[in-house]
PDB file of N, CA and C in Angstrom:
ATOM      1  N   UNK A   1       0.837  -1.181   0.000  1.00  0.00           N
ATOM      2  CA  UNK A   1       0.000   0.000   0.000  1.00  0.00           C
ATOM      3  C   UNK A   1       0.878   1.239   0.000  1.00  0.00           C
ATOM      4  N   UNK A   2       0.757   1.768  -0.562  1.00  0.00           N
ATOM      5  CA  UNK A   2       1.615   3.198  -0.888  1.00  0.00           C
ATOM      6  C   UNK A   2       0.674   4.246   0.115  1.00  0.00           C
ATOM      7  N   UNK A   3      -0.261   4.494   0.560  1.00  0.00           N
ATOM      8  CA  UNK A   3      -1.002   5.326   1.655  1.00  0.00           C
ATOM      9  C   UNK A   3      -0.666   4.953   3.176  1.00  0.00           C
ATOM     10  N   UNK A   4       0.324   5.267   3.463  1.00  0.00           N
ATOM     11  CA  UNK A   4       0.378   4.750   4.871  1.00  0.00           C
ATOM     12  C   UNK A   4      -0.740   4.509   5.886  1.00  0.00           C
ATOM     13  N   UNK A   5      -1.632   5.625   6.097  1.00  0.00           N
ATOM     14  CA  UNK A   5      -2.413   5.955   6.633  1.00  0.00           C
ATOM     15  C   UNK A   5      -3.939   4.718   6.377  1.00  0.00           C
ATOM     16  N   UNK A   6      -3.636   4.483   5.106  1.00  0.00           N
ATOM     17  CA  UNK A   6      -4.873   3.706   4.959  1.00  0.00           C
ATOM     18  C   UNK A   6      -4.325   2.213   5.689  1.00  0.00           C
ATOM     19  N   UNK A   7      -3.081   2.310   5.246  1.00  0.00           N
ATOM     20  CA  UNK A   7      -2.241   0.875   6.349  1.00  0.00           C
ATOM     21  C   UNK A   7      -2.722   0.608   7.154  1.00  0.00           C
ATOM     22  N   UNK A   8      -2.395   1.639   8.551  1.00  0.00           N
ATOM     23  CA  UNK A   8      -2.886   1.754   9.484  1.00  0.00           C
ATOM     24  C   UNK A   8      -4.488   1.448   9.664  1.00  0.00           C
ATOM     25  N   UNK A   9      -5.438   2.112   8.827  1.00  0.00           N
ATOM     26  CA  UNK A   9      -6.416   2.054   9.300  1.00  0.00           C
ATOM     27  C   UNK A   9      -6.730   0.411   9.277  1.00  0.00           C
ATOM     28  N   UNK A  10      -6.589  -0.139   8.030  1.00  0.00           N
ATOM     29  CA  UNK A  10      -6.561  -1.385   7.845  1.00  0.00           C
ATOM     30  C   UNK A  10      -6.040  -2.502   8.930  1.00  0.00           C
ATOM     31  N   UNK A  11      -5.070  -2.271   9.143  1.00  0.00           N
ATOM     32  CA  UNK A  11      -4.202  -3.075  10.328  1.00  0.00           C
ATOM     33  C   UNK A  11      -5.099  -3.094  11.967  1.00  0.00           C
ATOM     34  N   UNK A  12      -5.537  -1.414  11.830  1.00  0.00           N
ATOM     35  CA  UNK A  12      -6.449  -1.484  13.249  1.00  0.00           C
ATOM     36  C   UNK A  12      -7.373  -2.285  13.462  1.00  0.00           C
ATOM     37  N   UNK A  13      -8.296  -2.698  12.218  1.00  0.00           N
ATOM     38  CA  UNK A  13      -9.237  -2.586  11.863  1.00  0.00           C
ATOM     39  C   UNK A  13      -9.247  -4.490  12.026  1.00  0.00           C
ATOM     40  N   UNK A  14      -8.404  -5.305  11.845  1.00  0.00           N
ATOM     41  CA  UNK A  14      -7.819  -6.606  11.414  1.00  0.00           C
ATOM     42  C   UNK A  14      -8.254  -7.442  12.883  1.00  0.00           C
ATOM     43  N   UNK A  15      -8.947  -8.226  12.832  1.00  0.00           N
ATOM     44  CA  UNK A  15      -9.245  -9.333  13.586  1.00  0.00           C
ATOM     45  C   UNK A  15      -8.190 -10.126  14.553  1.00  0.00           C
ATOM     46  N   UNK A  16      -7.253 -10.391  13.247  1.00  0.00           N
ATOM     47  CA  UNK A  16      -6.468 -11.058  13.815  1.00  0.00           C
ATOM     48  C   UNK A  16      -5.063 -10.374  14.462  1.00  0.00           C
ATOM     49  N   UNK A  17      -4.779  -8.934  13.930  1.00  0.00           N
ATOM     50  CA  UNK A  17      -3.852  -8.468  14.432  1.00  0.00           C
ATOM     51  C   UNK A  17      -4.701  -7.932  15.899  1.00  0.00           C
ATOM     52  N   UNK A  18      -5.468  -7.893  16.282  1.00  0.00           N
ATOM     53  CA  UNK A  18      -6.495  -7.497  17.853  1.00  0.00           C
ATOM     54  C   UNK A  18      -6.394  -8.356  18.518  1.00  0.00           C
ATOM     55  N   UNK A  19      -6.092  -9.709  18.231  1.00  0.00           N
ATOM     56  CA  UNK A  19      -6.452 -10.885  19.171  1.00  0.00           C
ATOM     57  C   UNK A  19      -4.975  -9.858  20.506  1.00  0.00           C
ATOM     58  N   UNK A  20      -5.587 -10.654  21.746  1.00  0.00           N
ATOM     59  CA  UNK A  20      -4.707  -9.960  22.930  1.00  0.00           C
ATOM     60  C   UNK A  20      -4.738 -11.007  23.328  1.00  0.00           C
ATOM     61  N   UNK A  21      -3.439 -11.553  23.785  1.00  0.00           N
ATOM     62  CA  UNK A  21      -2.623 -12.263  24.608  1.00  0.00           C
ATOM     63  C   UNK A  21      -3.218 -12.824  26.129  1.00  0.00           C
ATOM     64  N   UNK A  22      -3.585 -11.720  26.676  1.00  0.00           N
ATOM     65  CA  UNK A  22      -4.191 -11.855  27.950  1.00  0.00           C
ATOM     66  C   UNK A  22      -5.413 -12.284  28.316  1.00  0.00           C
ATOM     67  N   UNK A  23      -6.164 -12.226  26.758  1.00  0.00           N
ATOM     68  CA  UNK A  23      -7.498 -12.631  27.298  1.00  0.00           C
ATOM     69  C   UNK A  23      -8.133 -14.001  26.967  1.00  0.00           C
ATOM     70  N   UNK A  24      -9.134 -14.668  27.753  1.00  0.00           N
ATOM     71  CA  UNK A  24      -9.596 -16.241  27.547  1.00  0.00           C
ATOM     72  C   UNK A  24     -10.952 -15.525  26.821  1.00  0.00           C
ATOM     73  N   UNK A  25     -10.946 -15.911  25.277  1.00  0.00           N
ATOM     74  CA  UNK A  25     -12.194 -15.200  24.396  1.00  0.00           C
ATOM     75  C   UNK A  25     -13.339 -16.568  24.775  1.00  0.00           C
ATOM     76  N   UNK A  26     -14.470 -15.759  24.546  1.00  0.00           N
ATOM     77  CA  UNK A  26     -15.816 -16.970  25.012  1.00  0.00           C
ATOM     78  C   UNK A  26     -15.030 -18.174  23.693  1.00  0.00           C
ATOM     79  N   UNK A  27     -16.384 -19.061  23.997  1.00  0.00           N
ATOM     80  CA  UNK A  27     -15.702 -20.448  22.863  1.00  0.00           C
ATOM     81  C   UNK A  27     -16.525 -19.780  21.343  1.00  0.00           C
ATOM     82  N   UNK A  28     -15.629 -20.248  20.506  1.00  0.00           N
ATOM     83  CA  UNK A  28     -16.234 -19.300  19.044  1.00  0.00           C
ATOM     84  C   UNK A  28     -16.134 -20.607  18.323  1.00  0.00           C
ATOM     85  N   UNK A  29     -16.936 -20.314  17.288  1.00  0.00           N
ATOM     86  CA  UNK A  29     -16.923 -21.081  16.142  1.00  0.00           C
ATOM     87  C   UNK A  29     -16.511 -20.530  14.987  1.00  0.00           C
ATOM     88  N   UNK A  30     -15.277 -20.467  13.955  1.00  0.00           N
ATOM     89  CA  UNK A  30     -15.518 -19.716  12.659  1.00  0.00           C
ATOM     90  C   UNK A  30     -15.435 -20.787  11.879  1.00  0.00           C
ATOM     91  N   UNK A  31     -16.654 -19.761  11.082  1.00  0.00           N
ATOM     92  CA  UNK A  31     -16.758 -21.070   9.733  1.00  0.00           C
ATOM     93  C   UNK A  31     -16.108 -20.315   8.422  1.00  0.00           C
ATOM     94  N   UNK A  32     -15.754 -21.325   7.645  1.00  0.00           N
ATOM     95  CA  UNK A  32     -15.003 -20.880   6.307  1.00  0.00           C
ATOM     96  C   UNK A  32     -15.332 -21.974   5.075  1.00  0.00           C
ATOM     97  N   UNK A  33     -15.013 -21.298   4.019  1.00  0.00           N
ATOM     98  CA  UNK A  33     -15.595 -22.761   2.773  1.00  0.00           C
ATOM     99  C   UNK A  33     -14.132 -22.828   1.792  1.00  0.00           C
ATOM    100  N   UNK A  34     -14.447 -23.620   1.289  1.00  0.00           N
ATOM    101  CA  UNK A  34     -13.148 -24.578   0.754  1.00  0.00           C
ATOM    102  C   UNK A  34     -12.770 -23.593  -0.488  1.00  0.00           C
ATOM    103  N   UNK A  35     -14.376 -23.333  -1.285  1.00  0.00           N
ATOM    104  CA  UNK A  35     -13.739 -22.138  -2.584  1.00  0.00           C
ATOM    105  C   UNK A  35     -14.318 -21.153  -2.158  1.00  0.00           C
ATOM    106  N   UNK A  36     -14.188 -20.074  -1.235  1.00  0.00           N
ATOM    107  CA  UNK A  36     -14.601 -18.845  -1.016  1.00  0.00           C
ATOM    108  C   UNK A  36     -13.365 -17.387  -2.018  1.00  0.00           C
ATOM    109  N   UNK A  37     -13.798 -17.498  -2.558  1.00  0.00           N
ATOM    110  CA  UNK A  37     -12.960 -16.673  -3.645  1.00  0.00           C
ATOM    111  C   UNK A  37     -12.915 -14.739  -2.703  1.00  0.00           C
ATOM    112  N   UNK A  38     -13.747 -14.986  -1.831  1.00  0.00           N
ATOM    113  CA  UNK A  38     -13.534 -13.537  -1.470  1.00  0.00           C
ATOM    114  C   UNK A  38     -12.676 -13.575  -0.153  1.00  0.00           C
ATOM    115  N   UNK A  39     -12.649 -14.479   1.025  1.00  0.00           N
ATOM    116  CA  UNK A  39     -11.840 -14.536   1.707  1.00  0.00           C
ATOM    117  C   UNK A  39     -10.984 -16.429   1.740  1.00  0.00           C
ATOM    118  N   UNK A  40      -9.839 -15.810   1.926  1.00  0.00           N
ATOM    119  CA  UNK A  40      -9.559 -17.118   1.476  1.00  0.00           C
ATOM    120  C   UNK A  40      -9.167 -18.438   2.653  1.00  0.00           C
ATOM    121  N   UNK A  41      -9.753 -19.575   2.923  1.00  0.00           N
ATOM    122  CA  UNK A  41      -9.569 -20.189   3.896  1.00  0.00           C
ATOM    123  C   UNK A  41      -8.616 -20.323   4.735  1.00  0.00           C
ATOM    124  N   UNK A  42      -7.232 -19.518   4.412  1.00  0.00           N
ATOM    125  CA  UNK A  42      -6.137 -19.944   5.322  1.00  0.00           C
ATOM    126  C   UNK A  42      -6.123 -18.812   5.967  1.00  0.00           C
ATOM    127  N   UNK A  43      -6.798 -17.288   6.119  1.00  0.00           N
ATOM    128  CA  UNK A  43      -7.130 -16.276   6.793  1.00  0.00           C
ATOM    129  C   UNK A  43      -7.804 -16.916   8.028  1.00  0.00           C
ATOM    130  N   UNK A  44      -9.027 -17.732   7.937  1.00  0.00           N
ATOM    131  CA  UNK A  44      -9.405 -18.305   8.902  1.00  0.00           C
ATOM    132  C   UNK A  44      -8.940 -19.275  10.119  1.00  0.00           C
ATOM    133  N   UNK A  45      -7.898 -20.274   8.932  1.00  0.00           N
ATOM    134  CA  UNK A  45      -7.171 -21.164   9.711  1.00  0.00           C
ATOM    135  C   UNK A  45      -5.616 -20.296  10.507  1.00  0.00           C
ATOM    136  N   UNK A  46      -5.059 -19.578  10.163  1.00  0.00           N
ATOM    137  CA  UNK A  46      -4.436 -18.451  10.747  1.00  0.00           C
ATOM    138  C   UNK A  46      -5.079 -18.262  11.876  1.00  0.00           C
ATOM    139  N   UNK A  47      -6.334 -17.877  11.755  1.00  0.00           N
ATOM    140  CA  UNK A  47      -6.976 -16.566  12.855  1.00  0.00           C
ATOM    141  C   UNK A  47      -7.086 -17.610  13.740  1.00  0.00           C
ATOM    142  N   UNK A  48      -7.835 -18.704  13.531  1.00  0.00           N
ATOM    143  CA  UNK A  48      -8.197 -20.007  14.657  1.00  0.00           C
ATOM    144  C   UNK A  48      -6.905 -20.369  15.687  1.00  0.00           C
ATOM    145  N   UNK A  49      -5.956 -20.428  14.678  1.00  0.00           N
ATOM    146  CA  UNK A  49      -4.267 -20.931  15.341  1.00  0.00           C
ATOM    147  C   UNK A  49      -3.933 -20.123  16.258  1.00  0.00           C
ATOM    148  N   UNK A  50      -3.767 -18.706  15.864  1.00  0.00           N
ATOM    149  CA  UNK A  50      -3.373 -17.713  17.134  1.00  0.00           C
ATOM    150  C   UNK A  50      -4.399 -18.042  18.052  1.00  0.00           C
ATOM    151  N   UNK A  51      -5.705 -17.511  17.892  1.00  0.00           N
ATOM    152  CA  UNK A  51      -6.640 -17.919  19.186  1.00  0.00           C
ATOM    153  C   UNK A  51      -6.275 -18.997  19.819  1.00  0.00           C
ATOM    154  N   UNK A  52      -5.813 -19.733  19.360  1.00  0.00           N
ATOM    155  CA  UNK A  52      -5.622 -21.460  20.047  1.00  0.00           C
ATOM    156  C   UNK A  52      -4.464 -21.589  20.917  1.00  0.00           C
ATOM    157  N   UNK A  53      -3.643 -20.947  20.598  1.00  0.00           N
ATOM    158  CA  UNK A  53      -2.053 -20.888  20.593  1.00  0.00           C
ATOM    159  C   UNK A  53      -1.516 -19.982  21.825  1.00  0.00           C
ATOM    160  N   UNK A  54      -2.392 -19.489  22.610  1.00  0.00           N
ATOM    161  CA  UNK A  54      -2.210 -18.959  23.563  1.00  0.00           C
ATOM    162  C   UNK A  54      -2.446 -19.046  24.804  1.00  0.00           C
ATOM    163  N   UNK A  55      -1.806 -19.130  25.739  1.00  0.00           N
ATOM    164  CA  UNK A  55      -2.024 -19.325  27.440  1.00  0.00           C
ATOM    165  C   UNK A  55      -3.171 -19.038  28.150  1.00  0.00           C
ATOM    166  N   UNK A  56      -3.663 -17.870  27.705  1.00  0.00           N
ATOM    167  CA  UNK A  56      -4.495 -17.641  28.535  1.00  0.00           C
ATOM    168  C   UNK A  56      -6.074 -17.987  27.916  1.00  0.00           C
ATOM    169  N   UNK A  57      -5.691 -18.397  26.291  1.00  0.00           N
ATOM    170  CA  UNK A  57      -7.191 -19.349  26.197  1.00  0.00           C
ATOM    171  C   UNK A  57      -7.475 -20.755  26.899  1.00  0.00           C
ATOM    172  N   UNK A  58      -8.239 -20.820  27.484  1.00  0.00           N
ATOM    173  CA  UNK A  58      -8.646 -21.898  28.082  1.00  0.00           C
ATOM    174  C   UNK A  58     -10.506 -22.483  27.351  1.00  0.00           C
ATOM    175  N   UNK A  59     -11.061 -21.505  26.824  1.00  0.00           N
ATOM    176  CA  UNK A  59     -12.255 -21.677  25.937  1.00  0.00           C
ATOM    177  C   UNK A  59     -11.713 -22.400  24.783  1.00  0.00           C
ATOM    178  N   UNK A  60     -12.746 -23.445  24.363  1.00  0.00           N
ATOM    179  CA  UNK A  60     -12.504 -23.861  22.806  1.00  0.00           C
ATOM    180  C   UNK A  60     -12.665 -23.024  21.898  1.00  0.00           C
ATOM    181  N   UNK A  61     -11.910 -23.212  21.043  1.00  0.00           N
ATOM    182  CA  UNK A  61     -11.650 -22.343  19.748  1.00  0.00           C
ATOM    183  C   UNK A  61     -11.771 -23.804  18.403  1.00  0.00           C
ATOM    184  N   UNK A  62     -12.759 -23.223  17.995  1.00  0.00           N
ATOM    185  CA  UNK A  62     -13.580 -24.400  16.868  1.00  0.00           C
ATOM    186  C   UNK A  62     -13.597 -23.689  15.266  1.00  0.00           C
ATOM    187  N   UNK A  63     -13.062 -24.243  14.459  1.00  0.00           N
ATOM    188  CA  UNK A  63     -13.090 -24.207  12.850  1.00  0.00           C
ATOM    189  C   UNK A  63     -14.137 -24.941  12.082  1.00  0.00           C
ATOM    190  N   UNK A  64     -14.811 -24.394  11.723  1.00  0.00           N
ATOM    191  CA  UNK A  64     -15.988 -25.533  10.303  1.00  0.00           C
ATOM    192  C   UNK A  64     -15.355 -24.930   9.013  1.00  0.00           C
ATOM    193  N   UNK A  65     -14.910 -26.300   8.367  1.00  0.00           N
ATOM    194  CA  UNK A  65     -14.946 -25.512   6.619  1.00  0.00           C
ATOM    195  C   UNK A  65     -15.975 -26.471   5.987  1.00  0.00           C
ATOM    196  N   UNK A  66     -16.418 -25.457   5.453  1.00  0.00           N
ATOM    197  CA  UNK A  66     -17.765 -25.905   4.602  1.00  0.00           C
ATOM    198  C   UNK A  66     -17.196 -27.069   3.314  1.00  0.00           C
ATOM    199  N   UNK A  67     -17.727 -27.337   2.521  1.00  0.00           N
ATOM    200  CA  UNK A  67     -17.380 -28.866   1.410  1.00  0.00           C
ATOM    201  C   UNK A  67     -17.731 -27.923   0.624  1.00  0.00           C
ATOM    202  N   UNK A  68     -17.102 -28.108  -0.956  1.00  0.00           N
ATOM    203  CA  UNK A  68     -17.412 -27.570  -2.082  1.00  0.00           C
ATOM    204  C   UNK A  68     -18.764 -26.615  -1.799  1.00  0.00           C
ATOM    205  N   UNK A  69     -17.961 -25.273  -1.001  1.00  0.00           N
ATOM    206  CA  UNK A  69     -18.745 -23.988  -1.055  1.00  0.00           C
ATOM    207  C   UNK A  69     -18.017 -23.021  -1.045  1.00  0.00           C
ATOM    208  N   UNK A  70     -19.121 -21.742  -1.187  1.00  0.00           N
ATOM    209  CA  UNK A  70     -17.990 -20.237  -1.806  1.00  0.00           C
ATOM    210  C   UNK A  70     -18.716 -19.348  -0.712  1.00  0.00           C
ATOM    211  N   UNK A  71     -18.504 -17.972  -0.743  1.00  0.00           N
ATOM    212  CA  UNK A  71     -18.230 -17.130   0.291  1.00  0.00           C
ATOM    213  C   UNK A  71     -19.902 -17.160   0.926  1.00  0.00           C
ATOM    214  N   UNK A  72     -20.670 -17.397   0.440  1.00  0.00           N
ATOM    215  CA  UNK A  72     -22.163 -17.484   0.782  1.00  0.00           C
ATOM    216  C   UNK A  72     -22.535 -18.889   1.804  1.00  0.00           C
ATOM    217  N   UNK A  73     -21.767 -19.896   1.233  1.00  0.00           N
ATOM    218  CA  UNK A  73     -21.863 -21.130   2.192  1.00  0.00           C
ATOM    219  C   UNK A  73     -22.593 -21.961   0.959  1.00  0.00           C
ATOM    220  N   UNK A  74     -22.926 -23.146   0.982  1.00  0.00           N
ATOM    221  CA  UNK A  74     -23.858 -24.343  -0.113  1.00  0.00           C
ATOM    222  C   UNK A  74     -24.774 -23.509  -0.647  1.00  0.00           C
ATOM    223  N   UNK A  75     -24.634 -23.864  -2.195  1.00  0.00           N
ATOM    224  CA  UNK A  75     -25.669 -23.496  -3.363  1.00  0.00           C
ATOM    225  C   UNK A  75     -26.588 -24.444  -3.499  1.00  0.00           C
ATOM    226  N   UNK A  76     -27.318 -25.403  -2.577  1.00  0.00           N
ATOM    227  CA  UNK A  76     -28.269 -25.958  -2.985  1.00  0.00           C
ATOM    228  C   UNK A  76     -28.929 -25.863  -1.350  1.00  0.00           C
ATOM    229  N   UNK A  77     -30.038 -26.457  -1.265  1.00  0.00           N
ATOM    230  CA  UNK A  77     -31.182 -26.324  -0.114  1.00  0.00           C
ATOM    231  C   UNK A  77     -30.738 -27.191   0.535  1.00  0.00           C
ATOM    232  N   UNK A  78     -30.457 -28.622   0.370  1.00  0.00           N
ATOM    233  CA  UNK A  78     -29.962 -29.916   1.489  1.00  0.00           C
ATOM    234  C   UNK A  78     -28.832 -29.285   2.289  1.00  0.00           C
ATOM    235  N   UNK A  79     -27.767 -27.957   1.393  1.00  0.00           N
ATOM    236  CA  UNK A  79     -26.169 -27.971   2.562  1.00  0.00           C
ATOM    237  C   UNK A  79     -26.842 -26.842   3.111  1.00  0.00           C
ATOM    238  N   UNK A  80     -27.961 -26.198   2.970  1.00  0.00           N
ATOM    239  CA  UNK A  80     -28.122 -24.735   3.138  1.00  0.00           C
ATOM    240  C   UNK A  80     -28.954 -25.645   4.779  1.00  0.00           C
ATOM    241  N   UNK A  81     -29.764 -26.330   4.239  1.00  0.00           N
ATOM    242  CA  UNK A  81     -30.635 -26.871   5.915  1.00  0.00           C
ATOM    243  C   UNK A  81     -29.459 -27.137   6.588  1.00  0.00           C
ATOM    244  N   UNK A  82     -28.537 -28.334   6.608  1.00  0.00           N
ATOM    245  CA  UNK A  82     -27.401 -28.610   7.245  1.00  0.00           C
ATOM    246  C   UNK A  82     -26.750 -27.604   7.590  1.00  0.00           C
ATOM    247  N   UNK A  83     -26.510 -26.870   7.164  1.00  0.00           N
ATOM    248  CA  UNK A  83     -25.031 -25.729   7.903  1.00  0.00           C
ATOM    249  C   UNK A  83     -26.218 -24.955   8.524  1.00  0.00           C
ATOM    250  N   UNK A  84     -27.245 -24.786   8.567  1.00  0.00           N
ATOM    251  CA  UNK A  84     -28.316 -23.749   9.687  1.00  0.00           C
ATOM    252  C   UNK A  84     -28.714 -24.667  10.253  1.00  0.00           C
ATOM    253  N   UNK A  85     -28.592 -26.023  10.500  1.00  0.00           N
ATOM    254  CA  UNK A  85     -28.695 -27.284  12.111  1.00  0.00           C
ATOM    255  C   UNK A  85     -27.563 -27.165  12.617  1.00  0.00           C
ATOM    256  N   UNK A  86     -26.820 -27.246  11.653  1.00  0.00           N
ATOM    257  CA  UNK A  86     -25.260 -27.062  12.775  1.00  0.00           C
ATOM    258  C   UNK A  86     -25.056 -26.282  13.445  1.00  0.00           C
ATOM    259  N   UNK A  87     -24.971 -24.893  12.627  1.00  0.00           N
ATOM    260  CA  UNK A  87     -24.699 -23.680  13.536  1.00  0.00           C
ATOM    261  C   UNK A  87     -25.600 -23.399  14.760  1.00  0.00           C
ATOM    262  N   UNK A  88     -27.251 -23.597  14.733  1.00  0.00           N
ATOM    263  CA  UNK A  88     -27.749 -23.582  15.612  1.00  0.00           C
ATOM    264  C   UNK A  88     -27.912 -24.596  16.797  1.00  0.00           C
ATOM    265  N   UNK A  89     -27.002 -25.941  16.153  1.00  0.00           N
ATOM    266  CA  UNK A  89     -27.106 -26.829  17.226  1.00  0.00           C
ATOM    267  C   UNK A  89     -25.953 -26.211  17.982  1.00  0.00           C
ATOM    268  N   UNK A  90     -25.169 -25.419  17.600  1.00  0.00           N
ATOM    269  CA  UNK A  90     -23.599 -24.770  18.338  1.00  0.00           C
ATOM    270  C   UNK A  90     -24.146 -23.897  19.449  1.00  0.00           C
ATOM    271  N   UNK A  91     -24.756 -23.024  18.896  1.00  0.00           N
ATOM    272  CA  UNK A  91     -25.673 -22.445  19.481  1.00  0.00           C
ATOM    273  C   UNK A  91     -26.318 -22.572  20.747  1.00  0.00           C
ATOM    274  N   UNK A  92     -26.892 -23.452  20.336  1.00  0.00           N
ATOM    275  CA  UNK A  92     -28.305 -23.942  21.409  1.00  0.00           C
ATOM    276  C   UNK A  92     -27.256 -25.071  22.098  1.00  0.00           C
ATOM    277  N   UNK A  93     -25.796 -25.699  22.192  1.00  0.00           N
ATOM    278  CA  UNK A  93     -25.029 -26.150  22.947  1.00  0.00           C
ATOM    279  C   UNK A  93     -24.525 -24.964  23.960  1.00  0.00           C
ATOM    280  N   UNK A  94     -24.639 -24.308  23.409  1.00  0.00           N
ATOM    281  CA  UNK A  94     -23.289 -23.091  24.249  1.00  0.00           C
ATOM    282  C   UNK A  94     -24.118 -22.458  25.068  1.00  0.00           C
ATOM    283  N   UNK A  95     -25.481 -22.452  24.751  1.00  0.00           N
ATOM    284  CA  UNK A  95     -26.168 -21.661  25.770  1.00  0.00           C
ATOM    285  C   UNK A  95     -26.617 -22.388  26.799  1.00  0.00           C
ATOM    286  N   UNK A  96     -26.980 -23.888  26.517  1.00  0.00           N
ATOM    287  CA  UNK A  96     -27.022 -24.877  27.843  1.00  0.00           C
ATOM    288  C   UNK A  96     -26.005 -24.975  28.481  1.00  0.00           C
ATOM    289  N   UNK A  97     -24.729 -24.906  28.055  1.00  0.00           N
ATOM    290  CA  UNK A  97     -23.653 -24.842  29.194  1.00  0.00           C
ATOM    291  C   UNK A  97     -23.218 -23.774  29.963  1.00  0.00           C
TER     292      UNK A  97
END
């Protein structure tokens, strides 16, 4: 980037450059898909690793990659029901515990 400034804003702005050392984040789930052409799956698997990778997480830190899907998640109705049971069975786990 030749704009420094937009650097910066960008960098602030970054998920994964925020993660902090000190803190135990609730348990997360990120999901990612195998051809997501707009973000690309190893952004995710990155972001999961640091979260994981640190002392003071003691919460699970959980990855889903979706099967032959793109930045929307499954193009047909059978993966579209499935990935909205899953996520809400994550859900409706985390809040009973």
């Amino acid at each position: 980037m030749k704009d420094s400034a937009s650097f910066v804003n960008l960098y602030n702005y970054s998920p994964y450059t925020n993660i902090k050392e000190d803190v135990n984040y609730s348990t997360m789930l990120v999901v990612t898909a195998d051809h997501d052409d707009r973000v690309p799956p190893f952004h995710s698997f990155k972001f999961v690793a640091r979260l994981q990778n640190r002392e003071a997480q003691k919460n699970p830190i959980y990855i889903k990659v979706e099967k032959n899907a793109g930045h929307n998640g499954s193009s047909n109705l059978i993966g579209n029901i499935k990935e909205n049971a899953e996520l809400f069975g994550f859900i409706l786990d985390q809040l009973r515990n």
